[in-house]
PDB file of N, CA and C in Angstrom:
ATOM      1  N   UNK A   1       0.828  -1.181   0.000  1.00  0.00           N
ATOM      2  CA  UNK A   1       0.000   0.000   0.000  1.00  0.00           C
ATOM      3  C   UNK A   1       0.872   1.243   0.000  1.00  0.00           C
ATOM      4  N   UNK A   2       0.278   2.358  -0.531  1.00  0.00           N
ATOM      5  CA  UNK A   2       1.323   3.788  -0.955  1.00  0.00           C
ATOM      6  C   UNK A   2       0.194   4.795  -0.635  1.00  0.00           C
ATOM      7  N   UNK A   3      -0.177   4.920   0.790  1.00  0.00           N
ATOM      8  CA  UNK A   3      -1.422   5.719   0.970  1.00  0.00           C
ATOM      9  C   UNK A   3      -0.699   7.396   1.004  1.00  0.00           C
ATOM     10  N   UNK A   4      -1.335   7.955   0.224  1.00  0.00           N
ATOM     11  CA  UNK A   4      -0.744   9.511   0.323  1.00  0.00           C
ATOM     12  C   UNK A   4      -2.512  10.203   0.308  1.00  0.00           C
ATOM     13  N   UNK A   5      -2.268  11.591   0.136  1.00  0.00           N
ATOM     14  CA  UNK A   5      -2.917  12.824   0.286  1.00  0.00           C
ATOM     15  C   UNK A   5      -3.109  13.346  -1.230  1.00  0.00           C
ATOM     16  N   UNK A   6      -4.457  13.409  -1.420  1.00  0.00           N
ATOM     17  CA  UNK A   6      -5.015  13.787  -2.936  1.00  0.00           C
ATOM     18  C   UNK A   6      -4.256  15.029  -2.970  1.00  0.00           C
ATOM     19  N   UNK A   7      -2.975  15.526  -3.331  1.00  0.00           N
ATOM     20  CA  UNK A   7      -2.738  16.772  -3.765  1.00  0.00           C
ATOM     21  C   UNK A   7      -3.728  18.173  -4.260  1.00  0.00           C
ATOM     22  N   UNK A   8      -5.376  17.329  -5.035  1.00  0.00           N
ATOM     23  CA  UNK A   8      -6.175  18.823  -4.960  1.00  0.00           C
ATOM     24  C   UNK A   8      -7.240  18.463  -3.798  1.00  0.00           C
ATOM     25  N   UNK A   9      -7.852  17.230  -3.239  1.00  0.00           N
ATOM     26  CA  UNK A   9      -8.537  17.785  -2.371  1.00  0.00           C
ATOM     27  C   UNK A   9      -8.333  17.377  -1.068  1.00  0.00           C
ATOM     28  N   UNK A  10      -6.946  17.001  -1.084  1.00  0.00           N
ATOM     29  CA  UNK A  10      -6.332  16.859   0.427  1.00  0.00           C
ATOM     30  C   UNK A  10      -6.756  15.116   1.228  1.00  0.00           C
ATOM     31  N   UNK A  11      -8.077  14.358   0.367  1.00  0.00           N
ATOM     32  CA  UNK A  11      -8.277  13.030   0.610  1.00  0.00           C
ATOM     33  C   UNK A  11      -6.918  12.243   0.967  1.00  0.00           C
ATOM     34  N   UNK A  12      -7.209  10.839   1.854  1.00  0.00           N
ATOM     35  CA  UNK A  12      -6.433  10.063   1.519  1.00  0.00           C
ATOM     36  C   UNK A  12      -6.854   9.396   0.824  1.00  0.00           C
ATOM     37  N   UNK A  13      -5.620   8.614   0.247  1.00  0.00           N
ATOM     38  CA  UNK A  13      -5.962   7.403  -0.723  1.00  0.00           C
ATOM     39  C   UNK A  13      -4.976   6.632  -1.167  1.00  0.00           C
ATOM     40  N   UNK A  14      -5.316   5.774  -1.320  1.00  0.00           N
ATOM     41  CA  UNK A  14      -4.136   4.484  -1.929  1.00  0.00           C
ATOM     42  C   UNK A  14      -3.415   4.197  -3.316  1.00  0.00           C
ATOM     43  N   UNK A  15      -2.568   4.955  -3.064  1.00  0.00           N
ATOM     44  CA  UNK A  15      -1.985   5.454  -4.362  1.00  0.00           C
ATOM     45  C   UNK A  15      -1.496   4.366  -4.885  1.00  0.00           C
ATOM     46  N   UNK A  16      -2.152   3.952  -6.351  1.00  0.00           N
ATOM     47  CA  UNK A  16      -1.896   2.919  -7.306  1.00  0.00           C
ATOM     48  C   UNK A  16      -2.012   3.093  -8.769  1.00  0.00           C
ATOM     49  N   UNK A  17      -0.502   2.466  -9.447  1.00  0.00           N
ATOM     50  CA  UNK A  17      -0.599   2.849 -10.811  1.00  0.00           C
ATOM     51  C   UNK A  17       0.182   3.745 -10.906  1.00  0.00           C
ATOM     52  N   UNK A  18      -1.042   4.823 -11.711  1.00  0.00           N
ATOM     53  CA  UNK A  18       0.165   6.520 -12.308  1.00  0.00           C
ATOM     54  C   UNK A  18      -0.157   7.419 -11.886  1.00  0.00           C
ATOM     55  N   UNK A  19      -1.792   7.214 -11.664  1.00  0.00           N
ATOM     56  CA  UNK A  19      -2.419   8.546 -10.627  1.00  0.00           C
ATOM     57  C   UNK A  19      -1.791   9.416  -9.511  1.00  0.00           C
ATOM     58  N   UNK A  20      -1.615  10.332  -9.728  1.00  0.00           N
ATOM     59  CA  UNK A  20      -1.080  10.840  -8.561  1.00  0.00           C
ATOM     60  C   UNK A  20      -2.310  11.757  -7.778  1.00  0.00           C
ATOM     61  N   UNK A  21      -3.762  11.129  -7.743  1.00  0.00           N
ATOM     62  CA  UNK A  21      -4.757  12.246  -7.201  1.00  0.00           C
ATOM     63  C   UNK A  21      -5.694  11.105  -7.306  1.00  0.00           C
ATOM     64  N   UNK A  22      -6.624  11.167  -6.287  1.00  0.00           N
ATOM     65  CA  UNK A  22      -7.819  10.327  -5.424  1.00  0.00           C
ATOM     66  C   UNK A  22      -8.385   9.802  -6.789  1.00  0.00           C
ATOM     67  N   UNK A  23      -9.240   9.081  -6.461  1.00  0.00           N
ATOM     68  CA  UNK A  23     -10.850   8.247  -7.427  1.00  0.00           C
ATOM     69  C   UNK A  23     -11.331   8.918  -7.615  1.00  0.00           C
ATOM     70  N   UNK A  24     -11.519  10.261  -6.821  1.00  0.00           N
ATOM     71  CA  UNK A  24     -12.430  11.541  -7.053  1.00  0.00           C
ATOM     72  C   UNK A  24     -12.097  12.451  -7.860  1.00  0.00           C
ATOM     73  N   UNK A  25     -10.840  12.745  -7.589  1.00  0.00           N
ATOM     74  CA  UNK A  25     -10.332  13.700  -8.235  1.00  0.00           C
ATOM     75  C   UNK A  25     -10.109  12.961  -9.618  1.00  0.00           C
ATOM     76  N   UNK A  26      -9.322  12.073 -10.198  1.00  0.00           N
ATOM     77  CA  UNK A  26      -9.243  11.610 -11.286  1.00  0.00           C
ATOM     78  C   UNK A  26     -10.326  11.691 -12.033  1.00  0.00           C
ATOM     79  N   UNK A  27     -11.999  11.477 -11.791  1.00  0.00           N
ATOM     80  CA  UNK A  27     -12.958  11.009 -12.550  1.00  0.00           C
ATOM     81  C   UNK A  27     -13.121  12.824 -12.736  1.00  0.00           C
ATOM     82  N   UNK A  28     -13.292  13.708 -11.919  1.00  0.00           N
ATOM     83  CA  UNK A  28     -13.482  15.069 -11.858  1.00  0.00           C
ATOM     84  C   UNK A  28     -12.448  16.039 -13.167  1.00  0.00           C
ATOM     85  N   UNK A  29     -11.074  15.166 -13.061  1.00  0.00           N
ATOM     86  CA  UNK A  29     -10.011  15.670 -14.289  1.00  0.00           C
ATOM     87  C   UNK A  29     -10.604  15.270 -15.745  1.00  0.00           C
ATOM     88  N   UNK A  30     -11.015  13.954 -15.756  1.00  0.00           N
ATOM     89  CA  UNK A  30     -11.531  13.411 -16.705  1.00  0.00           C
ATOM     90  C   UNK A  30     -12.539  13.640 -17.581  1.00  0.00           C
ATOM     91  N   UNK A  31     -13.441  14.507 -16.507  1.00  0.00           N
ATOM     92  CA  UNK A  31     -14.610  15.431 -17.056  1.00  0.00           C
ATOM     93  C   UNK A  31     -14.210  16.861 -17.797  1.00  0.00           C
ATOM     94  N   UNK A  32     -13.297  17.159 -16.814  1.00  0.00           N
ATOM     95  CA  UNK A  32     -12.405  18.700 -17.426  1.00  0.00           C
ATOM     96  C   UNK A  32     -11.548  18.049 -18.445  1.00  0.00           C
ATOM     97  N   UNK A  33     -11.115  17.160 -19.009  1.00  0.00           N
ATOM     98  CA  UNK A  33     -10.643  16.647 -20.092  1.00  0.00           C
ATOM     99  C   UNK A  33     -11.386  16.613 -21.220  1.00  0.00           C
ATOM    100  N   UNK A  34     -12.352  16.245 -21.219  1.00  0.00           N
ATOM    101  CA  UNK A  34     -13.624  15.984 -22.209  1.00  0.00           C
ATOM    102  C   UNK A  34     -13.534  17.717 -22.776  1.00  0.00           C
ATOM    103  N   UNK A  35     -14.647  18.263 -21.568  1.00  0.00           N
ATOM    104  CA  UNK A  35     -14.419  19.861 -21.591  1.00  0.00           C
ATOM    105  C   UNK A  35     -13.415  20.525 -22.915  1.00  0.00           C
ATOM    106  N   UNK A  36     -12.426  20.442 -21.842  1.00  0.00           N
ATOM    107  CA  UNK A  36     -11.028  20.823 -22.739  1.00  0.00           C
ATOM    108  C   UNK A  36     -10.826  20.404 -24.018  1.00  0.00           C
ATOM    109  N   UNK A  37     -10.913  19.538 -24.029  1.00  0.00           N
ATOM    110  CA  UNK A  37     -10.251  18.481 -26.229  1.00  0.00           C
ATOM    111  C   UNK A  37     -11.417  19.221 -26.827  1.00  0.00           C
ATOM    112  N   UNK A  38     -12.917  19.470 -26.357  1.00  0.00           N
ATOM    113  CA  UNK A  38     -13.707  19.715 -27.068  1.00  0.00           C
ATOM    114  C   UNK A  38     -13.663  21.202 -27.472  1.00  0.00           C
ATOM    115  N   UNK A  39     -12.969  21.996 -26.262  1.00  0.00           N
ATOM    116  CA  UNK A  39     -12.480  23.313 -26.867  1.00  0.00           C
ATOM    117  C   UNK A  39     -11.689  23.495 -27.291  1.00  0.00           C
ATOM    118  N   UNK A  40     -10.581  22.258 -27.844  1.00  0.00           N
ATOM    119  CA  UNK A  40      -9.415  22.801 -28.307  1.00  0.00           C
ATOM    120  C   UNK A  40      -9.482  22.475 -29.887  1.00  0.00           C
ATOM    121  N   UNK A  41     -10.541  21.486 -29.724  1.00  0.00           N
ATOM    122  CA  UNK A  41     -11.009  21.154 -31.325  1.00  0.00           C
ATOM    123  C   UNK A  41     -11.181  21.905 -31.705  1.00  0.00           C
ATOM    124  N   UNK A  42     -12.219  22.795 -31.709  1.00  0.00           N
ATOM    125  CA  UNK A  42     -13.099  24.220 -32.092  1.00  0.00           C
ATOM    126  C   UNK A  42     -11.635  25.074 -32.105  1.00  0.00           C
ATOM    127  N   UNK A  43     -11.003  25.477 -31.575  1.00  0.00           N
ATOM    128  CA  UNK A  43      -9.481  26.257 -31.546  1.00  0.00           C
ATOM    129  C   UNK A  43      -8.427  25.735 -31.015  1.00  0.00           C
ATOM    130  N   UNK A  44      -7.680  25.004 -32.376  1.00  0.00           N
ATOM    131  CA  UNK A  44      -6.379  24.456 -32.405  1.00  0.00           C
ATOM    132  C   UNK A  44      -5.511  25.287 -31.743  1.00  0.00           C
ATOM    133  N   UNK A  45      -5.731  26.351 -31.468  1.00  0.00           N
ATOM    134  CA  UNK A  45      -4.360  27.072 -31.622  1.00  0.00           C
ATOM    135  C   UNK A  45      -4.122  27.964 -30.476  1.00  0.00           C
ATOM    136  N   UNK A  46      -5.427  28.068 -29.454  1.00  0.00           N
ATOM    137  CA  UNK A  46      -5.869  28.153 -28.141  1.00  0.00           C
ATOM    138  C   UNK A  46      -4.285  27.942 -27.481  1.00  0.00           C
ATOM    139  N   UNK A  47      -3.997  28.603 -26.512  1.00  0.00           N
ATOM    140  CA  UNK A  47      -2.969  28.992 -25.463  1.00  0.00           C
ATOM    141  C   UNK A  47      -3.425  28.104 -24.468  1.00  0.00           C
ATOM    142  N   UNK A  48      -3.047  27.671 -23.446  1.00  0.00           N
ATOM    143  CA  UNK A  48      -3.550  27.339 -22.137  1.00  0.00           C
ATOM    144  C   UNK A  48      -4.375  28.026 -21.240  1.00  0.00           C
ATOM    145  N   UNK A  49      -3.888  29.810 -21.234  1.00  0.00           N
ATOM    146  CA  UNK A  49      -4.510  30.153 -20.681  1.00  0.00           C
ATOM    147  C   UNK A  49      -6.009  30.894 -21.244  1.00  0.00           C
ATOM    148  N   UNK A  50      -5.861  30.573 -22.576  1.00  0.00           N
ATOM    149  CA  UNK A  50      -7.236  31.318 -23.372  1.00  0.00           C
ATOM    150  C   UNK A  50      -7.712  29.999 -23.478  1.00  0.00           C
ATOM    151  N   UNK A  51      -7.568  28.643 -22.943  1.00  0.00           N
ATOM    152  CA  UNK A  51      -8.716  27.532 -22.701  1.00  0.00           C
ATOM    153  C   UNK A  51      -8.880  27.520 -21.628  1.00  0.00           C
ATOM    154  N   UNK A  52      -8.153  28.050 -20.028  1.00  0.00           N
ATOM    155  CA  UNK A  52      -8.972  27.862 -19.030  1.00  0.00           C
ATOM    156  C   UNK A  52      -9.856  29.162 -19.383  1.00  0.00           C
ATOM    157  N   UNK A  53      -9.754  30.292 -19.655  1.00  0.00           N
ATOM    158  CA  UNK A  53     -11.047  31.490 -19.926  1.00  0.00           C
ATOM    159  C   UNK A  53     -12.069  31.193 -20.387  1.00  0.00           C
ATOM    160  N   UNK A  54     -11.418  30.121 -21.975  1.00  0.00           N
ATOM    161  CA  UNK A  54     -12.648  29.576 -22.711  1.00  0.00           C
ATOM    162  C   UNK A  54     -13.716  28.614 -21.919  1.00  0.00           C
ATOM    163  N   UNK A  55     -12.820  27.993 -20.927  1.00  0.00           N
ATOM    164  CA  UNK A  55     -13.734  25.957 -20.476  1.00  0.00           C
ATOM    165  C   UNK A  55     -14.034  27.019 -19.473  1.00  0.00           C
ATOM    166  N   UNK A  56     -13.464  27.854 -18.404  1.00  0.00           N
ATOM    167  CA  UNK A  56     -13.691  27.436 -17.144  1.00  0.00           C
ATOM    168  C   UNK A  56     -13.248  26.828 -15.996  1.00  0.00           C
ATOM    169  N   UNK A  57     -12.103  26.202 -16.940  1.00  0.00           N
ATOM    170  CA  UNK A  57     -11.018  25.003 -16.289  1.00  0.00           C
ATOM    171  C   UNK A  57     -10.383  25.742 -15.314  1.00  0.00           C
ATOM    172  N   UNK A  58      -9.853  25.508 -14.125  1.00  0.00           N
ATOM    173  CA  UNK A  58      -9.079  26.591 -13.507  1.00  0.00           C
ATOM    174  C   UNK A  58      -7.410  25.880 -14.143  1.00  0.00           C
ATOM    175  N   UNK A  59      -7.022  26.950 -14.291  1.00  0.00           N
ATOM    176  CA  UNK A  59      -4.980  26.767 -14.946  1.00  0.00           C
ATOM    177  C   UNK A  59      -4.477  25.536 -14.293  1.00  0.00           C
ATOM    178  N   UNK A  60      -4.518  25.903 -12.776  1.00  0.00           N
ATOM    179  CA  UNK A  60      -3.933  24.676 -12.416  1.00  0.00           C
ATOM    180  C   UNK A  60      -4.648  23.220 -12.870  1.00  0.00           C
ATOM    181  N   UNK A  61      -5.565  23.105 -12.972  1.00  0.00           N
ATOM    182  CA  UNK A  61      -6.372  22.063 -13.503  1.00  0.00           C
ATOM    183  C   UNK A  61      -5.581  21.594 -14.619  1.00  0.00           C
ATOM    184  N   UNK A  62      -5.583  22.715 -15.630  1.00  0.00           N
ATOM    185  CA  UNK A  62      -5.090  22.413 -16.781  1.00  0.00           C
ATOM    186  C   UNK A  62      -3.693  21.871 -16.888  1.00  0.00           C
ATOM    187  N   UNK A  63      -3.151  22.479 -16.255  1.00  0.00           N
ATOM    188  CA  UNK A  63      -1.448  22.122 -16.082  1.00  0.00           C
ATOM    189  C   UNK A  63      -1.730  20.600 -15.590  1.00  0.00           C
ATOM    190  N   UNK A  64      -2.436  20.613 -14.847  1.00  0.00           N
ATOM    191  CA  UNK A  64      -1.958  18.622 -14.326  1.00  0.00           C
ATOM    192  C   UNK A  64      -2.589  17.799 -15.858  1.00  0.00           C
ATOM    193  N   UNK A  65      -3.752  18.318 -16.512  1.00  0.00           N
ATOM    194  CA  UNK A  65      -3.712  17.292 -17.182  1.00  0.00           C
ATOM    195  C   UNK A  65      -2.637  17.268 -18.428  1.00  0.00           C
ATOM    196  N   UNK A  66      -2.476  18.771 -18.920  1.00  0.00           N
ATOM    197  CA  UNK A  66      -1.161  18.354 -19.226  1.00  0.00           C
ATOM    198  C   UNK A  66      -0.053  17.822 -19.266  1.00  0.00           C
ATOM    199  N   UNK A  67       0.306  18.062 -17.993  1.00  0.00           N
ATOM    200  CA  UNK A  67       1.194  16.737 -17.241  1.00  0.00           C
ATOM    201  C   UNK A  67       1.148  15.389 -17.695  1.00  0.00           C
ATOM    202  N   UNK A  68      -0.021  14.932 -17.268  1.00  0.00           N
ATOM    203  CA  UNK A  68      -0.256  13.642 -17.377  1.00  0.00           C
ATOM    204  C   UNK A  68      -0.782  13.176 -19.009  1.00  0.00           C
ATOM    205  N   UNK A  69      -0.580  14.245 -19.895  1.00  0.00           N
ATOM    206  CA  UNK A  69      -0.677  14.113 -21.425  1.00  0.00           C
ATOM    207  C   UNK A  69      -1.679  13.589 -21.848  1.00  0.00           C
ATOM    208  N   UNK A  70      -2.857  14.076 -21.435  1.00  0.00           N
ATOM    209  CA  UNK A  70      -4.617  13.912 -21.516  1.00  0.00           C
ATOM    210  C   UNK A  70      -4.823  15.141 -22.137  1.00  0.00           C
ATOM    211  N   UNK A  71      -4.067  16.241 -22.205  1.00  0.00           N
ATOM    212  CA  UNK A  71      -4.547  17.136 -23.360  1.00  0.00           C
ATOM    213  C   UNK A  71      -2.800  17.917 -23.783  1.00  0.00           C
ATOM    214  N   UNK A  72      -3.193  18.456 -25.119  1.00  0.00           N
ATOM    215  CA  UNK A  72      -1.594  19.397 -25.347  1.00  0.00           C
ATOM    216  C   UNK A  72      -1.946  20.659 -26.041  1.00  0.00           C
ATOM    217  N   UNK A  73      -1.437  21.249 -25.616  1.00  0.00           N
ATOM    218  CA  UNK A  73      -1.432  22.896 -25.934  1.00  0.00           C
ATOM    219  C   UNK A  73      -0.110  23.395 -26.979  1.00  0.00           C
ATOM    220  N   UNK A  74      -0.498  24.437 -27.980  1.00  0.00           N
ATOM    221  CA  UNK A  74       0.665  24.473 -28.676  1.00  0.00           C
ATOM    222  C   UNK A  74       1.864  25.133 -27.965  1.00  0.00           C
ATOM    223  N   UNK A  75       2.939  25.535 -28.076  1.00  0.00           N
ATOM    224  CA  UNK A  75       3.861  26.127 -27.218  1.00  0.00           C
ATOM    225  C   UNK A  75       4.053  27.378 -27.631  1.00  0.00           C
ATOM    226  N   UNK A  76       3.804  28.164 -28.725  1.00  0.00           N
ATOM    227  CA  UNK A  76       4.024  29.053 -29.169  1.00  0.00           C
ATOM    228  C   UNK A  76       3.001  30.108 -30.058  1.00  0.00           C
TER     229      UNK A  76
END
C-alpha cells in the first residue's frame, strides 16, 4: 500500500498505478478533459490560458492534465 494525500482535495488514498490524485479527483479531471479536447477542437491554436477562460477550467487544472498528457497545448 502507498497511501498519500489527494494533492487537490487533500483526501487520503491508496496510491496505485500513475495517478497521482484520489478516485475523485481523477474522474473530476476526466470530465475537465472531455471539456477541454472539445475546446481545443473548435481552436487548435488556443494557449492554455485562453482555454482555461474559454472551459472554465481553472490553470492549475489544466497544467496537471497536461502533465499527465490527456490534453496538449501548442507552445508558441
Amino acid at each position: 500500500m502507498n497511501i498519500q494525500n489527494c494533492p487537490l482535495c487533500g483526501k487520503i488514498f491508496d496510491q496505485r498505478g500513475f495517478s497521482r490524485v484520489c478516485p475523485s479527483c481523477t474522474e473530476a479531471l476526466r470530465e475537465d478533459m472531455k471539456t477541454v479536447q472539445a475546446y481545443m477542437d473548435a481552436n487548435p491554436s488556443a494557449k492554455i490560458g485562453e482555454a482555461a477562460q474559454g472551459t472554465g477550467v481553472d490553470l492549475g487544472r489544466l497544467k496537471i492534465l497536461a502533465r499527465q498528457g490527456w490534453v496538449s497545448f501548442p507552445r508558441n
